[in-house]
C-alpha atoms as a PDB file:
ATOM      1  CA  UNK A   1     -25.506 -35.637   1.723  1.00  0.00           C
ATOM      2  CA  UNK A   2     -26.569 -31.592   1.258  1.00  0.00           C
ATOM      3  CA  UNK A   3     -26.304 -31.164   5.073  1.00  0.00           C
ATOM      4  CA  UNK A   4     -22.603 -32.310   4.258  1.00  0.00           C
ATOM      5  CA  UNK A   5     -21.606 -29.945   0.981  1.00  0.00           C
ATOM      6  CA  UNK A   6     -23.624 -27.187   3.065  1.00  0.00           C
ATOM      7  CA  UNK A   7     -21.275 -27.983   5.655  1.00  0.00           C
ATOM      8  CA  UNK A   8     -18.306 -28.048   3.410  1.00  0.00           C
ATOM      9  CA  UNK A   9     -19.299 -24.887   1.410  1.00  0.00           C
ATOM     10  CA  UNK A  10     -19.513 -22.739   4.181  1.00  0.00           C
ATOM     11  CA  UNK A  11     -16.503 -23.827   6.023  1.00  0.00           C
ATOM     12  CA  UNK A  12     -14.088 -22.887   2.900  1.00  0.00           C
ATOM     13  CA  UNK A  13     -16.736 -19.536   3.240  1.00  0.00           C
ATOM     14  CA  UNK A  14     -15.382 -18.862   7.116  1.00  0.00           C
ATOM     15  CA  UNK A  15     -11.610 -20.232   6.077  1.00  0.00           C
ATOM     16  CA  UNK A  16     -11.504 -17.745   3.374  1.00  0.00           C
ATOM     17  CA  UNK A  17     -12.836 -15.028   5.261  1.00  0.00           C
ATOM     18  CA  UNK A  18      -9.861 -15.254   8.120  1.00  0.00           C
ATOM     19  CA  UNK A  19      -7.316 -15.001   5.030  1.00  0.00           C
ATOM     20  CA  UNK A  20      -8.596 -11.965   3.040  1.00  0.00           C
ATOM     21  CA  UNK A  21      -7.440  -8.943   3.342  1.00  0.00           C
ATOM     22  CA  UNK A  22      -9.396  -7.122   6.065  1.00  0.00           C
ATOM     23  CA  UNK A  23     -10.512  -4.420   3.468  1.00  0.00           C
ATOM     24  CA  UNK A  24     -13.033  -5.226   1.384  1.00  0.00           C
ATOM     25  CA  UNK A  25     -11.426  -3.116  -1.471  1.00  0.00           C
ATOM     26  CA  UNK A  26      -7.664  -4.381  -1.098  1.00  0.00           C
ATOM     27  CA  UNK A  27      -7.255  -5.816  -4.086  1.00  0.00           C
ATOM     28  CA  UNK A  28      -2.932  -5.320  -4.873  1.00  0.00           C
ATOM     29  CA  UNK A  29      -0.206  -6.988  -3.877  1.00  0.00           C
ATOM     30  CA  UNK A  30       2.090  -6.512  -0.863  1.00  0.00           C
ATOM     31  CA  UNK A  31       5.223  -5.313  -0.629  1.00  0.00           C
ATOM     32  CA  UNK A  32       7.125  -4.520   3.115  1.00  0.00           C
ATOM     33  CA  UNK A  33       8.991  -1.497   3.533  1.00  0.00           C
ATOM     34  CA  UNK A  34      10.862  -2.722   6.654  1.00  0.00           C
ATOM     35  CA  UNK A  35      10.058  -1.487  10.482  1.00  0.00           C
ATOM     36  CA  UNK A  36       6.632  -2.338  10.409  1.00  0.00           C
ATOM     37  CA  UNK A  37       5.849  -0.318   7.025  1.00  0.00           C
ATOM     38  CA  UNK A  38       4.298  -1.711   4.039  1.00  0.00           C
ATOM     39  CA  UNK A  39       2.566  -0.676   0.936  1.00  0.00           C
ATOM     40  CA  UNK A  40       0.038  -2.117  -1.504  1.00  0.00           C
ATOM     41  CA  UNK A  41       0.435  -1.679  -5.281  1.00  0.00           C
ATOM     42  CA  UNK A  42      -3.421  -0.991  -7.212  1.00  0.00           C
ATOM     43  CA  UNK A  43      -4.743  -1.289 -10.368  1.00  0.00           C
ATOM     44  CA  UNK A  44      -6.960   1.699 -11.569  1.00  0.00           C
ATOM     45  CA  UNK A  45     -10.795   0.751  -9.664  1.00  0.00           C
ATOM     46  CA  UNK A  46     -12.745   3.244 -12.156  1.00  0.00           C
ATOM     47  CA  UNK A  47     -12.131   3.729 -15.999  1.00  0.00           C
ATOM     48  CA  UNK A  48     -10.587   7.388 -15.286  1.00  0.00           C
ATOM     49  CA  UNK A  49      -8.557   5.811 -12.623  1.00  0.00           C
ATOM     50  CA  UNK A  50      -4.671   5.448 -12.145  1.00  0.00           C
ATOM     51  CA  UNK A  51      -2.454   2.955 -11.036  1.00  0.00           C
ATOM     52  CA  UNK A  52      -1.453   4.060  -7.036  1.00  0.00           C
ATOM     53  CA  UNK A  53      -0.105   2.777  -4.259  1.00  0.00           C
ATOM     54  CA  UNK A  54      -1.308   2.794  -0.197  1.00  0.00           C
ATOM     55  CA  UNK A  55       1.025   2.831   2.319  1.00  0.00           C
ATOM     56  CA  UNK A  56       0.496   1.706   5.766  1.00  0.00           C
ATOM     57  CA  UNK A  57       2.086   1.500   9.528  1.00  0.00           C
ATOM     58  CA  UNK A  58       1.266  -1.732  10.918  1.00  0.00           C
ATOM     59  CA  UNK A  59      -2.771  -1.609   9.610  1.00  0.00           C
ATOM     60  CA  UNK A  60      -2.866   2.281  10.188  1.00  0.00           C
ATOM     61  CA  UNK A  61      -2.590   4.008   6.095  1.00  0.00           C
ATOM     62  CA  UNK A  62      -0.250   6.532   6.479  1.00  0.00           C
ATOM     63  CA  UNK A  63      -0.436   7.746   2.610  1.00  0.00           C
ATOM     64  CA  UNK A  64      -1.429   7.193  -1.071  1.00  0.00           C
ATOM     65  CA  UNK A  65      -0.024   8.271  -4.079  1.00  0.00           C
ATOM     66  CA  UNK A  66      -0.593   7.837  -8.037  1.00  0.00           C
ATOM     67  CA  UNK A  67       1.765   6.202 -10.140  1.00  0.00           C
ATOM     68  CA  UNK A  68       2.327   9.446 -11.766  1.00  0.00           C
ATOM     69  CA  UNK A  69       3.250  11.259  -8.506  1.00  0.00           C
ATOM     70  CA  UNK A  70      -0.244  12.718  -8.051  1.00  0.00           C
ATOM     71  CA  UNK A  71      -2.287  12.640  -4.845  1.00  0.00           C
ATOM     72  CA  UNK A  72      -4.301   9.416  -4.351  1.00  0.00           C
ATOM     73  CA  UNK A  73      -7.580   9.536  -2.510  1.00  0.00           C
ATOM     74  CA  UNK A  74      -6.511  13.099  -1.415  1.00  0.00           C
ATOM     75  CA  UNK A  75      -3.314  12.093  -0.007  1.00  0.00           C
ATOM     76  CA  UNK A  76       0.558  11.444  -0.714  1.00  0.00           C
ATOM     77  CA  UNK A  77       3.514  10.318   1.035  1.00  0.00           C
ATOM     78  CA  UNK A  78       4.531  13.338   3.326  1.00  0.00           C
ATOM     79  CA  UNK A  79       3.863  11.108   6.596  1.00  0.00           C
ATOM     80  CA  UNK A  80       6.170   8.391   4.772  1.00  0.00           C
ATOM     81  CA  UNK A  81       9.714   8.535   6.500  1.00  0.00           C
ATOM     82  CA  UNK A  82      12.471   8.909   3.326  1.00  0.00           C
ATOM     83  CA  UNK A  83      13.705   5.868   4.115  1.00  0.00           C
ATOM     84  CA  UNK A  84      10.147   3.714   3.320  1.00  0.00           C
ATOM     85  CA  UNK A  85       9.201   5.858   0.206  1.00  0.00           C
ATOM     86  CA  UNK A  86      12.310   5.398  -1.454  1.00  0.00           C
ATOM     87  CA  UNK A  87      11.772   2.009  -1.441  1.00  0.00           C
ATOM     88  CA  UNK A  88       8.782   1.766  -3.155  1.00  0.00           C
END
C-alpha cells in the first residue's frame, strides 16, 4: 500500500513539473501579443515592489516594465516592436 501512494505522489510530482512554468519565479498570468510575442502580468515579489510586466519572444525576455512606466529589473520595452507594446 505505501509503495503505491509513493508511487502516486511522485507521479502527480513529475506531471506537475512538465506543466509549470519553466521559471521557477513565473508566477503571472499570460497574455499573447501575436507573432510569437507574449507577456506575463506580476504581482509585486518584495514589500517595496510594483506591479510589472515581462515580455518575451518565443522563451527569449525581450523587456520588463513597471506598471507605472518605470524600468523593471533594469529594463523596459525599447526592444518591444510598437505593435506588441501597445497591446499590453
Amino acid at each position: 500500500m505505501m509503495k503505491k501512494i509513493f508511487l502516486l505522489v511522485l507521479s502527480v510530482i513529475f506531471a506537475l513539473s512538465i506543466i509549470a512554468p519553466l521559471d521557477a519565479n513565473a508566477s503571472g498570468s499570460y497574455l499573447g501579443l501575436g507573432d510569437d510575442w507574449s507577456a506575463r502580468f506580476d504581482p509585486p515579489h518584495t514589500s517595496k515592489g510594483k506591479y510589472h510586466v515581462h515580455v518575451y519572444k518565443g522563451k527569449s525576455q525581450k523587456g520588463a516594465i513597471n506598471m507605472d512606466g518605470t524600468k523593471h529589473d533594469g529594463k523596459n520595452l525599447s526592444k518591444v516592436p510598437k505593435k506588441s507594446s501597445e497591446k499590453l
